[in-house]
Each structure stands twice: as C-alpha cells, then as structure tokens.
PDB file of N, CA and C in Angstrom:
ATOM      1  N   UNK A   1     237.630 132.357   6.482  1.00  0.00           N
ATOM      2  CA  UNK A   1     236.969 133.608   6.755  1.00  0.00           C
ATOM      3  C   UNK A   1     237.232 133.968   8.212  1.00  0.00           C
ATOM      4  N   UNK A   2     237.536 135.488   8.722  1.00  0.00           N
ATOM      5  CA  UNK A   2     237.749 135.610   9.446  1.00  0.00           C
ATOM      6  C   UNK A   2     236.891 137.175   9.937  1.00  0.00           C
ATOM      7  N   UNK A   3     236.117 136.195  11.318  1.00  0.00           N
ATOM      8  CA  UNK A   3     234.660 137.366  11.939  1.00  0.00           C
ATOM      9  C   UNK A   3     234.645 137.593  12.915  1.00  0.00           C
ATOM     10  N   UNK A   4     234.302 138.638  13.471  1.00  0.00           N
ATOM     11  CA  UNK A   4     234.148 138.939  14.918  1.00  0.00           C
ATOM     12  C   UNK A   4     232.634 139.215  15.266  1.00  0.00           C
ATOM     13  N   UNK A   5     231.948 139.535  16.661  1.00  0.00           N
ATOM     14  CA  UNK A   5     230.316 139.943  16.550  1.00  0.00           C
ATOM     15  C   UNK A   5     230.536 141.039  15.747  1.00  0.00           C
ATOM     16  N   UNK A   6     231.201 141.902  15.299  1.00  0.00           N
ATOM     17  CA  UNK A   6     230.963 142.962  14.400  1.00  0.00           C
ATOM     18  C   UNK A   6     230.711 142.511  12.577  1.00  0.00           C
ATOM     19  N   UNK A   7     230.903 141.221  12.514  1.00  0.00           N
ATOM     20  CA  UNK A   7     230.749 141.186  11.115  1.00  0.00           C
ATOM     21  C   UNK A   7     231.947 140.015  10.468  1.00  0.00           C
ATOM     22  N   UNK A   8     232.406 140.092   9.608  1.00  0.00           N
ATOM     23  CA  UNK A   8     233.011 139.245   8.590  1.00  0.00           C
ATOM     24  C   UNK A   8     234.359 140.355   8.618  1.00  0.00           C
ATOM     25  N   UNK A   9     235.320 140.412   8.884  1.00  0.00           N
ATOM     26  CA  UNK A   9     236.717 140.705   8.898  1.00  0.00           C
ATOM     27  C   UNK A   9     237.765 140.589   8.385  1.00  0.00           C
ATOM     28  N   UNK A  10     237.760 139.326   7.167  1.00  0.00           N
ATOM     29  CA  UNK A  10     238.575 139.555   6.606  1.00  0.00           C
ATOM     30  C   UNK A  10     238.406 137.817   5.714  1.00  0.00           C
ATOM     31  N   UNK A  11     238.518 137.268   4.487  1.00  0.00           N
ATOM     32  CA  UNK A  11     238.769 136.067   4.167  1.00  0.00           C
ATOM     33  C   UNK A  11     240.026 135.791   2.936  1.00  0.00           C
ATOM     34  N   UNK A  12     239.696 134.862   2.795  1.00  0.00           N
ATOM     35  CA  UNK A  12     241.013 134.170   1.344  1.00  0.00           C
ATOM     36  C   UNK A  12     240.251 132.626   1.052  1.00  0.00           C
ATOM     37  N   UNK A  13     241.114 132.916  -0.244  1.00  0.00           N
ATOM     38  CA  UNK A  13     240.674 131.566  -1.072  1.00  0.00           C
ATOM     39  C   UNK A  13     242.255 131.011  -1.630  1.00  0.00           C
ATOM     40  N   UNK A  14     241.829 129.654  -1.581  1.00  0.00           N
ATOM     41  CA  UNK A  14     243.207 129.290  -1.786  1.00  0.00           C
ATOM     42  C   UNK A  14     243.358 127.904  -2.694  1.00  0.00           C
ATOM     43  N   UNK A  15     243.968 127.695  -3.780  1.00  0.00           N
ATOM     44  CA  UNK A  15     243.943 126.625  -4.847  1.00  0.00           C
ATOM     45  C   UNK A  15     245.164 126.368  -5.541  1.00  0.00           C
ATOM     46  N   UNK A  16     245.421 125.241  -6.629  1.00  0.00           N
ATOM     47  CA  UNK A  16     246.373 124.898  -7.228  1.00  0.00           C
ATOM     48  C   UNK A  16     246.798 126.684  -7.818  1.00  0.00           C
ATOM     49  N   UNK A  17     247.470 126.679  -8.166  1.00  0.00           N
ATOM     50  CA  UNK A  17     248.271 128.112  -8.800  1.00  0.00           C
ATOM     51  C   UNK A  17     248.150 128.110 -10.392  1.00  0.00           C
ATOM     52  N   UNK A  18     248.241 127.076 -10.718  1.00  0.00           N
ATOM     53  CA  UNK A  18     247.972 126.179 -12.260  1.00  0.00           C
ATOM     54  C   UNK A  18     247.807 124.700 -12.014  1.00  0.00           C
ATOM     55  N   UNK A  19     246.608 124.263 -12.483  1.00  0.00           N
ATOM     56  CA  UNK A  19     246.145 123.108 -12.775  1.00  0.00           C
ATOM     57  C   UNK A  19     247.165 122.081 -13.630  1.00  0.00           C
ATOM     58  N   UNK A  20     246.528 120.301 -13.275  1.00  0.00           N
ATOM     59  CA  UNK A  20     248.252 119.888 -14.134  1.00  0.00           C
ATOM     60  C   UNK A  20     249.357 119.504 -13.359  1.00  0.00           C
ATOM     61  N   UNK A  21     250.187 119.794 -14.282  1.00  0.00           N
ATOM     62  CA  UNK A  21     251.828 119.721 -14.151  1.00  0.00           C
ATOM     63  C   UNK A  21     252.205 120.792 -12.793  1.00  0.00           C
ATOM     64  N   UNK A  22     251.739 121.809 -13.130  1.00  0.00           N
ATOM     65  CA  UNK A  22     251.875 122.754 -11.941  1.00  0.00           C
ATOM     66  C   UNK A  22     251.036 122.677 -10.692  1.00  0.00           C
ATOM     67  N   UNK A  23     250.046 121.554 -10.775  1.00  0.00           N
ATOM     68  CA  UNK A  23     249.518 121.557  -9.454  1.00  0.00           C
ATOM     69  C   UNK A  23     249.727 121.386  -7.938  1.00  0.00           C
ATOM     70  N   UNK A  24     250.982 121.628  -7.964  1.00  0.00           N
ATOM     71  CA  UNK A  24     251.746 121.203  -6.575  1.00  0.00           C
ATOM     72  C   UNK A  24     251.935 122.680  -5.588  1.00  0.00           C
ATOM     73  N   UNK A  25     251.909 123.355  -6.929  1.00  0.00           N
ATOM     74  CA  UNK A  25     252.235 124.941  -6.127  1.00  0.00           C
ATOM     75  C   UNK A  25     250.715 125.560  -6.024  1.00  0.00           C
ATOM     76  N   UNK A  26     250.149 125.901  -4.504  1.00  0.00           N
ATOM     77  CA  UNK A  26     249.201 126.903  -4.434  1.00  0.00           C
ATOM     78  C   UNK A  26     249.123 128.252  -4.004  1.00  0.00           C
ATOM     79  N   UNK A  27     248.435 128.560  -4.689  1.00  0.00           N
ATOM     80  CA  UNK A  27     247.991 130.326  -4.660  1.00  0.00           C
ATOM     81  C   UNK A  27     247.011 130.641  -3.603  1.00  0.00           C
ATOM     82  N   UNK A  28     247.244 131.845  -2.965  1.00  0.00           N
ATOM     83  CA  UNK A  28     246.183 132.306  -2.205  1.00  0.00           C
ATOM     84  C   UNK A  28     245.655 134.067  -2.738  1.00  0.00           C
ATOM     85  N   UNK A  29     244.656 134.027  -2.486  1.00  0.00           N
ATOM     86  CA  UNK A  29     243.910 135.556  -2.321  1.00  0.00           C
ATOM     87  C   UNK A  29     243.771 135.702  -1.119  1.00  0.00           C
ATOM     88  N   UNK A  30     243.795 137.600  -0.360  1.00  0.00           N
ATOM     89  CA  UNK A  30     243.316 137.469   0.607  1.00  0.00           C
ATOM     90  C   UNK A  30     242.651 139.143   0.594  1.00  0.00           C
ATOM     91  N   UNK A  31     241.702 139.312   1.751  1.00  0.00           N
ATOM     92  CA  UNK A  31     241.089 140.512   1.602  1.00  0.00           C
ATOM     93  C   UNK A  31     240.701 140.675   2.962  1.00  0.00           C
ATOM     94  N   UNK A  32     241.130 141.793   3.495  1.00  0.00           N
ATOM     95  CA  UNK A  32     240.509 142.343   4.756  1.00  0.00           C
ATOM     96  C   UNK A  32     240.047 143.326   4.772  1.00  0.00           C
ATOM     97  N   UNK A  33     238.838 143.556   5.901  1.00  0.00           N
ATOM     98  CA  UNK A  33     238.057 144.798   5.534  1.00  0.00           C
ATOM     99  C   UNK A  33     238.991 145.749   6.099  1.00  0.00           C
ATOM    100  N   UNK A  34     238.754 147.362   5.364  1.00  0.00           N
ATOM    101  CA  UNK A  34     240.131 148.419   5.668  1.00  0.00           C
ATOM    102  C   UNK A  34     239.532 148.626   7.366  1.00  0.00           C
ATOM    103  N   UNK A  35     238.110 148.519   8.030  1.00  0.00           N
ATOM    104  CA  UNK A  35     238.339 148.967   9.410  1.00  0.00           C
ATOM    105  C   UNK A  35     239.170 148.114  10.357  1.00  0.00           C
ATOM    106  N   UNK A  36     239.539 147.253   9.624  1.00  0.00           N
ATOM    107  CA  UNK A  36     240.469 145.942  10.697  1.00  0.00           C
ATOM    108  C   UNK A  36     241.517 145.917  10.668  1.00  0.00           C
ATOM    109  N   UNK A  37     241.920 146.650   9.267  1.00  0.00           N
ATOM    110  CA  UNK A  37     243.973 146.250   8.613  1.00  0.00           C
ATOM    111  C   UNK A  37     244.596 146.621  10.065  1.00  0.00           C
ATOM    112  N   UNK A  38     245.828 145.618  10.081  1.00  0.00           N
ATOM    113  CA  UNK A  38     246.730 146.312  11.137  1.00  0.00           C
ATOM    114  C   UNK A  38     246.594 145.638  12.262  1.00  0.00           C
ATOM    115  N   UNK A  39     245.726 144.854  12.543  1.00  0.00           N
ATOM    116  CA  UNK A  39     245.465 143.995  13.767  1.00  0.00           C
ATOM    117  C   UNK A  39     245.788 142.557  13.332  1.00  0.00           C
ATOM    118  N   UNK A  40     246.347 142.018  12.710  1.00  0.00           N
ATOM    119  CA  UNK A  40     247.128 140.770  12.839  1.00  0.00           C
ATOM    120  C   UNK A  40     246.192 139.541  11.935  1.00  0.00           C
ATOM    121  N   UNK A  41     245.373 140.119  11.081  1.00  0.00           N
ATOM    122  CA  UNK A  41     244.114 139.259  10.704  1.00  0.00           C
ATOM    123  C   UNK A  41     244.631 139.032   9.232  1.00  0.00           C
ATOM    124  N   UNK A  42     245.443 139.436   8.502  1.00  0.00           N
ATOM    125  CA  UNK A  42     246.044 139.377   7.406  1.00  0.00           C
ATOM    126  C   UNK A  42     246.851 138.145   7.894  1.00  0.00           C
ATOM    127  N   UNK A  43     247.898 138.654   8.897  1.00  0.00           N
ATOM    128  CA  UNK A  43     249.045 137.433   9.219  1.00  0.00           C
ATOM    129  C   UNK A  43     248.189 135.960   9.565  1.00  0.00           C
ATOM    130  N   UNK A  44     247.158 136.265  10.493  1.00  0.00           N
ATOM    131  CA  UNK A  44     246.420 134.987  10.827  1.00  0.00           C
ATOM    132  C   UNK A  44     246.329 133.840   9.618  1.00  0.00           C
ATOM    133  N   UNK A  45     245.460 134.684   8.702  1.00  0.00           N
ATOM    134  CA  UNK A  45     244.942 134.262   7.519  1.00  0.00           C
ATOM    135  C   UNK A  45     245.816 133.427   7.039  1.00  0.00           C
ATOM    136  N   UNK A  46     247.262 133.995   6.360  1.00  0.00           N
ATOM    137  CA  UNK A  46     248.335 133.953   5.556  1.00  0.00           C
ATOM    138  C   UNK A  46     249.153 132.585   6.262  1.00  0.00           C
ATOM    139  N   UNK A  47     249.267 132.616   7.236  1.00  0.00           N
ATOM    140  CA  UNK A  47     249.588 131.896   8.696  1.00  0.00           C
ATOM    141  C   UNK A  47     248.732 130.004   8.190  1.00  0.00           C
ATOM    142  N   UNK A  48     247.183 130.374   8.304  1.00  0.00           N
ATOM    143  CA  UNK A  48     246.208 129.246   8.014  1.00  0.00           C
ATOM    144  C   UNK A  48     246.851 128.877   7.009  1.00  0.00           C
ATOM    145  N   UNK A  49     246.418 129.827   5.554  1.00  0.00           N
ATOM    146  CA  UNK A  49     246.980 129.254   4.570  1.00  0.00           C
ATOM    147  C   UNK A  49     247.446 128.542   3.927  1.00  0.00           C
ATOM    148  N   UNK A  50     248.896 128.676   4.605  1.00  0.00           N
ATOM    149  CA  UNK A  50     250.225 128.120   4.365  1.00  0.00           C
ATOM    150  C   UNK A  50     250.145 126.564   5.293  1.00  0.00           C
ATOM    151  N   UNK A  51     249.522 126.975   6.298  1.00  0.00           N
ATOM    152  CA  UNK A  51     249.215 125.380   6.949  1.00  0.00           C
ATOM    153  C   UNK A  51     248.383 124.458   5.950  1.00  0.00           C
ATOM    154  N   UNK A  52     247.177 125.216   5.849  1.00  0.00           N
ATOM    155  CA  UNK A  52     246.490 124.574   4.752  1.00  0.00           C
ATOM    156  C   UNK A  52     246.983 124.008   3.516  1.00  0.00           C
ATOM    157  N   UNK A  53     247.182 124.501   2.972  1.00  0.00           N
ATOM    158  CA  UNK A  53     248.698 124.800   1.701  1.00  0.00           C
ATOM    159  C   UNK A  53     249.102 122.463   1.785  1.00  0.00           C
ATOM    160  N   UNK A  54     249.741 122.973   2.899  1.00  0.00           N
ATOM    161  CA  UNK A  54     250.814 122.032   3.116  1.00  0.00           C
ATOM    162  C   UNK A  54     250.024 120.766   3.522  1.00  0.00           C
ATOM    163  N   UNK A  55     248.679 121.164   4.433  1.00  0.00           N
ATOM    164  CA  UNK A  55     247.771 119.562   4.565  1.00  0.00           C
ATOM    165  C   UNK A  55     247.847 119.148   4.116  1.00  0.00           C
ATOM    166  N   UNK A  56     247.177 119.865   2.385  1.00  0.00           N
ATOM    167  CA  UNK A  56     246.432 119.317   1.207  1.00  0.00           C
ATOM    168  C   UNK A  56     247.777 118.814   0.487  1.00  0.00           C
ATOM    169  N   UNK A  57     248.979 119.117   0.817  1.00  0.00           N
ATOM    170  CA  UNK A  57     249.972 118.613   0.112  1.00  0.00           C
ATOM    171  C   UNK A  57     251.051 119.324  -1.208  1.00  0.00           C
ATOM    172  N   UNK A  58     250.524 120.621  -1.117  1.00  0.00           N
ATOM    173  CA  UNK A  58     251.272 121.336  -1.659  1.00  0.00           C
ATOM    174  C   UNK A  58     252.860 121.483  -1.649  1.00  0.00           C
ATOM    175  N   UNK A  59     253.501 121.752  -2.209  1.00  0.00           N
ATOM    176  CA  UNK A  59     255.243 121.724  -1.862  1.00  0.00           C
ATOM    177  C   UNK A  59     255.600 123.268  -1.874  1.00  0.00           C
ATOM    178  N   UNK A  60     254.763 124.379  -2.349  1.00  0.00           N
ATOM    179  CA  UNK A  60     254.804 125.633  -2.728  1.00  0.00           C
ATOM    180  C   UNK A  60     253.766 126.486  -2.734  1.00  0.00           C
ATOM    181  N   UNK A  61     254.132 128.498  -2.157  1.00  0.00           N
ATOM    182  CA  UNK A  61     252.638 128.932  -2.339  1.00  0.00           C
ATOM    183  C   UNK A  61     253.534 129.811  -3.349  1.00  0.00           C
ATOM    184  N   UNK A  62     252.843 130.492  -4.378  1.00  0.00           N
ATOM    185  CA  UNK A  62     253.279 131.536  -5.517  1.00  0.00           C
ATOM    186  C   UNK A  62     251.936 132.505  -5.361  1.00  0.00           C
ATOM    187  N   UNK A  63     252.225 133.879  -5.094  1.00  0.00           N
ATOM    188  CA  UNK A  63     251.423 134.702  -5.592  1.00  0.00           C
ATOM    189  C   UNK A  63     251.492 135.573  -6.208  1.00  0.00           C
ATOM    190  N   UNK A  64     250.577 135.681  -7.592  1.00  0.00           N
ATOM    191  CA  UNK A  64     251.362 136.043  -8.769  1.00  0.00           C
ATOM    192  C   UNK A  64     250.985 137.672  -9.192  1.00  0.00           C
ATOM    193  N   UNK A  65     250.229 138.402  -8.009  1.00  0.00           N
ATOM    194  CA  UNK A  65     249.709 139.687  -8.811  1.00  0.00           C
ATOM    195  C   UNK A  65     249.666 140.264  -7.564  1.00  0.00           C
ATOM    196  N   UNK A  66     250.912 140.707  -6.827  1.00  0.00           N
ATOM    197  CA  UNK A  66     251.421 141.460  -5.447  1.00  0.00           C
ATOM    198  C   UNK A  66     251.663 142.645  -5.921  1.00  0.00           C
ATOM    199  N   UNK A  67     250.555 144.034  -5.605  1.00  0.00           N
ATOM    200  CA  UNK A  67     250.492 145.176  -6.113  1.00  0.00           C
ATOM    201  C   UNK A  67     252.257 145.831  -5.363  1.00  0.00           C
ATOM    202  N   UNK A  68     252.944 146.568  -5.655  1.00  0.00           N
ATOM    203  CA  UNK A  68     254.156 146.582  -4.652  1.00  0.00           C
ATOM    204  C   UNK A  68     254.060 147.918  -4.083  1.00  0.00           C
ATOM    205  N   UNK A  69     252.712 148.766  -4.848  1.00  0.00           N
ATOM    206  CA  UNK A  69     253.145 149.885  -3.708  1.00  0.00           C
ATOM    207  C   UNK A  69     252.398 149.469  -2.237  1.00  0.00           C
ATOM    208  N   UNK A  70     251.597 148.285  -2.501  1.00  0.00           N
ATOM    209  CA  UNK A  70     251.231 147.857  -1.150  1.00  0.00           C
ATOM    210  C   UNK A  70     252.119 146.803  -0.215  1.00  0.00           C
ATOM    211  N   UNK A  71     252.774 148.168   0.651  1.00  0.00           N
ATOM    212  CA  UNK A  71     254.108 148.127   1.149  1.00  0.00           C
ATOM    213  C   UNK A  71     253.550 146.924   2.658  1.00  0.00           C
ATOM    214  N   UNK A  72     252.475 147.260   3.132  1.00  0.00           N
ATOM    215  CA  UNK A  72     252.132 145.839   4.104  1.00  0.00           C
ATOM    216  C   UNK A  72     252.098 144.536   3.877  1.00  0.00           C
ATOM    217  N   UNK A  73     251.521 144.397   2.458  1.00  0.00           N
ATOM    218  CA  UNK A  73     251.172 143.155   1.852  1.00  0.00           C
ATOM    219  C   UNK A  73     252.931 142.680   2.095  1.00  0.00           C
ATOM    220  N   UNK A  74     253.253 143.529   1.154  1.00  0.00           N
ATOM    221  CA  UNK A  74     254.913 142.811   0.864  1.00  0.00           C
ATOM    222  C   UNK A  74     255.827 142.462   2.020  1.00  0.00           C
ATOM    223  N   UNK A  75     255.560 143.590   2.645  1.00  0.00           N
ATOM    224  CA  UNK A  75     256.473 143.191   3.812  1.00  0.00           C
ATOM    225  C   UNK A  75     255.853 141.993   5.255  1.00  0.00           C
ATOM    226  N   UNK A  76     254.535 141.783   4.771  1.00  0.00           N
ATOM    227  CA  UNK A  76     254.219 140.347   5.948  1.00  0.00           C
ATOM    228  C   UNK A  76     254.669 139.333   4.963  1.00  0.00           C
ATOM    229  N   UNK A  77     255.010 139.737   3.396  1.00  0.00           N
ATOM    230  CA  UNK A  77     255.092 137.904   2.710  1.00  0.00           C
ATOM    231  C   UNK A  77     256.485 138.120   2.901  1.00  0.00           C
ATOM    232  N   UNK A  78     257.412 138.991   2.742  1.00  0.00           N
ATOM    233  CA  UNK A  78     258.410 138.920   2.950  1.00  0.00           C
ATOM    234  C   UNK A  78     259.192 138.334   4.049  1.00  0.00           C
ATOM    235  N   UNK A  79     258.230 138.247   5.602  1.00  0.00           N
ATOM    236  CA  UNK A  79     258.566 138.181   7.077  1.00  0.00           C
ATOM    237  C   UNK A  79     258.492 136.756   7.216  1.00  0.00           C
ATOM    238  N   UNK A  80     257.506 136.047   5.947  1.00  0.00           N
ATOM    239  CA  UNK A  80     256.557 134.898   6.303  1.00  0.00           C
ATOM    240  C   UNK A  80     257.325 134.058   5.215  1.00  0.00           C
ATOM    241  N   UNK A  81     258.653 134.485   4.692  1.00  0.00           N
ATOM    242  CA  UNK A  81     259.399 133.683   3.898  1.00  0.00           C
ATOM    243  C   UNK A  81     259.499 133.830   2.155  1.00  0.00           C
ATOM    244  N   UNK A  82     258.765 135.002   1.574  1.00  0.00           N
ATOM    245  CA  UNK A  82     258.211 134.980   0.466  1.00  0.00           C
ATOM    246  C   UNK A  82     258.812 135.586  -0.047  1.00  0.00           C
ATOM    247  N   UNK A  83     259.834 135.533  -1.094  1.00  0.00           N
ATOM    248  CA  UNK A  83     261.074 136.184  -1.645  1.00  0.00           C
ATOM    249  C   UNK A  83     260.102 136.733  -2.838  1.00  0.00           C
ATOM    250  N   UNK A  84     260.577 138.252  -3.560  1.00  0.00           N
ATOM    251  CA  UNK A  84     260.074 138.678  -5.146  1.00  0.00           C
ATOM    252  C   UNK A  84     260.522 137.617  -6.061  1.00  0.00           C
ATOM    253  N   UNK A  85     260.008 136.861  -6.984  1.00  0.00           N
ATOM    254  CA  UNK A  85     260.745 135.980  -8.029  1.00  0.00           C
ATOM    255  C   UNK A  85     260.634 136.448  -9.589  1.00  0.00           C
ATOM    256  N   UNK A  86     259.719 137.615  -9.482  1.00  0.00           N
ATOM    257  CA  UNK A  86     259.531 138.453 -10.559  1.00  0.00           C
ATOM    258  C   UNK A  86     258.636 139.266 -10.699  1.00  0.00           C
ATOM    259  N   UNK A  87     258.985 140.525 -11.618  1.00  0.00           N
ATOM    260  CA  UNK A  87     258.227 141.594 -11.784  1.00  0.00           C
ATOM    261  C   UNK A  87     257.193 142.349 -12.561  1.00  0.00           C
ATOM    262  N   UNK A  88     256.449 142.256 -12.335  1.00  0.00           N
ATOM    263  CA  UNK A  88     255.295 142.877 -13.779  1.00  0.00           C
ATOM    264  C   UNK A  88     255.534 144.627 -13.996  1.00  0.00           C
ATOM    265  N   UNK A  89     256.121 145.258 -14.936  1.00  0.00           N
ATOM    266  CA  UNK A  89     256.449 146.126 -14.994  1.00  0.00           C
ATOM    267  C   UNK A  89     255.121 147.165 -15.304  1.00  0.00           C
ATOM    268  N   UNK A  90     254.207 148.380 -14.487  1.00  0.00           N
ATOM    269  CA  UNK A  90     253.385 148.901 -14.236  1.00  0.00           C
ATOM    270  C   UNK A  90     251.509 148.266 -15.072  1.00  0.00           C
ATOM    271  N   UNK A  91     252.037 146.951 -14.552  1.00  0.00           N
ATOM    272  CA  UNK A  91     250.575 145.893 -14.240  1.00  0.00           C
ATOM    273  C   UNK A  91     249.472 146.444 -13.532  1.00  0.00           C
ATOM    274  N   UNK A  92     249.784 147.510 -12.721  1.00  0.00           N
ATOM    275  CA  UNK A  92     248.470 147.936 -11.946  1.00  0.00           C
ATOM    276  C   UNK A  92     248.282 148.950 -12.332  1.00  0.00           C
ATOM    277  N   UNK A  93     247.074 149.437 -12.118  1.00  0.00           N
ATOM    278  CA  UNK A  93     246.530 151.324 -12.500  1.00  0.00           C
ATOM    279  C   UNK A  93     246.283 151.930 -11.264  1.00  0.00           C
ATOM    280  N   UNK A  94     246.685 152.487 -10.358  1.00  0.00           N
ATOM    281  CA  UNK A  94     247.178 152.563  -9.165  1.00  0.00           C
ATOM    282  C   UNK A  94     245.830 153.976  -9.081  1.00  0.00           C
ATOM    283  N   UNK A  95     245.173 154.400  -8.393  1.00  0.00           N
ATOM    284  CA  UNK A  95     244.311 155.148  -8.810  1.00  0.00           C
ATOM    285  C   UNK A  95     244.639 156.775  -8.498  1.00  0.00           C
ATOM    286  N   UNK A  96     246.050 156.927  -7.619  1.00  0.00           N
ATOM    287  CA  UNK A  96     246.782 158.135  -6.933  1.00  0.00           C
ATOM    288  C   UNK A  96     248.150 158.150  -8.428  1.00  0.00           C
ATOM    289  N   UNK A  97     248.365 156.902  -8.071  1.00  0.00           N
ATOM    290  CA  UNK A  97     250.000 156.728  -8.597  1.00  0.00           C
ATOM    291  C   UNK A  97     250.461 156.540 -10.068  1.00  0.00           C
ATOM    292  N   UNK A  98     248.885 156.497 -10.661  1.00  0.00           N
ATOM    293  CA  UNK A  98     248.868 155.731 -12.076  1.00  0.00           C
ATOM    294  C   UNK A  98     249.803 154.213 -11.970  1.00  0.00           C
ATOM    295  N   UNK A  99     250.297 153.734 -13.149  1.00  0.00           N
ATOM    296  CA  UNK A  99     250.418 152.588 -13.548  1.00  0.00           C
ATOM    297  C   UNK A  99     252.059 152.002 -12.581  1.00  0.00           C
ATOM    298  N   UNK A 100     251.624 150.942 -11.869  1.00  0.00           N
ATOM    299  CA  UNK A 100     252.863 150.626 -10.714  1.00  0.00           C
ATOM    300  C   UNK A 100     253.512 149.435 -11.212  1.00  0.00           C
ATOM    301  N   UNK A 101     254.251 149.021 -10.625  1.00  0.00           N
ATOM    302  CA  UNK A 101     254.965 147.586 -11.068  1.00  0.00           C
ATOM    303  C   UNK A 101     253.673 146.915  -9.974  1.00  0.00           C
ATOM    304  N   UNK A 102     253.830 145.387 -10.195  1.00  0.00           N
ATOM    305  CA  UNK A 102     253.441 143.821  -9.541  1.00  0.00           C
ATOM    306  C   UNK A 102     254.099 143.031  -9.319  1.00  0.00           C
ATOM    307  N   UNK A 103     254.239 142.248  -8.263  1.00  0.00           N
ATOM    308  CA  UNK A 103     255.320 141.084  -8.085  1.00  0.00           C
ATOM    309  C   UNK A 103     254.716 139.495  -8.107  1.00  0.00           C
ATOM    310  N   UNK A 104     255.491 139.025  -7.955  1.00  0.00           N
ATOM    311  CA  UNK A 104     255.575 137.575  -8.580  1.00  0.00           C
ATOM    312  C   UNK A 104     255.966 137.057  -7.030  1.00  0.00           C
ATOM    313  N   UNK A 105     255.497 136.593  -6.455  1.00  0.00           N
ATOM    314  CA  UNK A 105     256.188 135.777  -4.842  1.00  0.00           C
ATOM    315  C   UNK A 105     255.981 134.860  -4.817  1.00  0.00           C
ATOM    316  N   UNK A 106     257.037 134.101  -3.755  1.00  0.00           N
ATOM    317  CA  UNK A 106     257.166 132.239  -3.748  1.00  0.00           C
ATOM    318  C   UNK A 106     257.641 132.374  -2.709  1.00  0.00           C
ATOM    319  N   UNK A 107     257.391 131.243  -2.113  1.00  0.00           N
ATOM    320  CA  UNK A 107     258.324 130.250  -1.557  1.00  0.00           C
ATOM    321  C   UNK A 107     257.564 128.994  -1.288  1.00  0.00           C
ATOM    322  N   UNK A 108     258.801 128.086  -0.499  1.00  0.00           N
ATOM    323  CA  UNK A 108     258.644 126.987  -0.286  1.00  0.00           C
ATOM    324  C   UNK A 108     257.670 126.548   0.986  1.00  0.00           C
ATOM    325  N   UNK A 109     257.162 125.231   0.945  1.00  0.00           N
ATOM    326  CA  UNK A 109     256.098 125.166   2.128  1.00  0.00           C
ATOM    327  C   UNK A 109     256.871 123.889   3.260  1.00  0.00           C
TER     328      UNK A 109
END
C-alpha cells in the first residue's frame, strides 16, 4: 500500500497466478487513486512487486486481464520488461469505447 498524510494512494495484491503446477508464476493487481496517476506510484508499486515476486521465489509475473486501451498501464509493463503473450479479443466493456481487446503479459523475474 502506498500513502501519503493525504490518505492511501495507491495499493496491489500479489499471489501464485494459478495454484499447483503453475505456482511458480505470480500475478499482481494494482490500483491507484486517479488524483495521484502520473507521479511514479504505479512504477513504485510494480517495481516492489516484482522484488517481492522474486523473494518469495517466483521465476515469473503474468498478468492476465491488461485492459489495452489503458495505454499507461501497458506502456510501464512494457518499459519494466513485460512483453503481450496474448490477446482477449473485446474482453472489456469499455464504458466510452464499448467492448475492447485485453492482454495477457509476462515476463521473466
């Protein structure tokens, strides 16, 4: 979680991706409040993460429901090593855009 004296700023949760056989690869969520986007609290987060990620022993992060018209999201996982590995063809209900594609992201830790 990430706060300033103004409040709670932004957090993520972060776990196996699939339980099992697949438990090596973890997933993260993340959410920042919209008065903060843009100040580096996404990257921070994403940044922890991936450290975290790798403490606990992970070999991989996958995140599997990357809206793509959200062109920030994509382009910090993209900066931070996170290639598209596949596409959900209009998975989201976009509430301007109607129904958008979703991506599938990975990489290695």
């Amino acid at each position: 979680m990430a706060s300033t004296g103004a409040g709670i700023c932004g957090m993520y949760k972060l776990g196996a991706n699939y339980p099992g056989r697949g438990g090596h690869v973890a997933s993260a969520t993340y959410v920042v409040a919209p008065a903060v986007q843009g100040r580096g609290i996404g990257r921070a987060m994403v940044d922890h993460s991936l450290s975290q990620a790798r403490s606990e022993g992970y070999l991989a992060m996958q995140f599997n429901f990357v809206v793509s018209t959200n062109v920030p999201a994509v382009g910090l996982y993209e900066k931070l090593g996170f290639a598209v590995v596949g596409m959900l063809p209009g998975a989201f209900r976009h509430r301007d855009l109607g129904f958008v594609d979703a991506y599938v992201m990975h990489r290695y830790l």
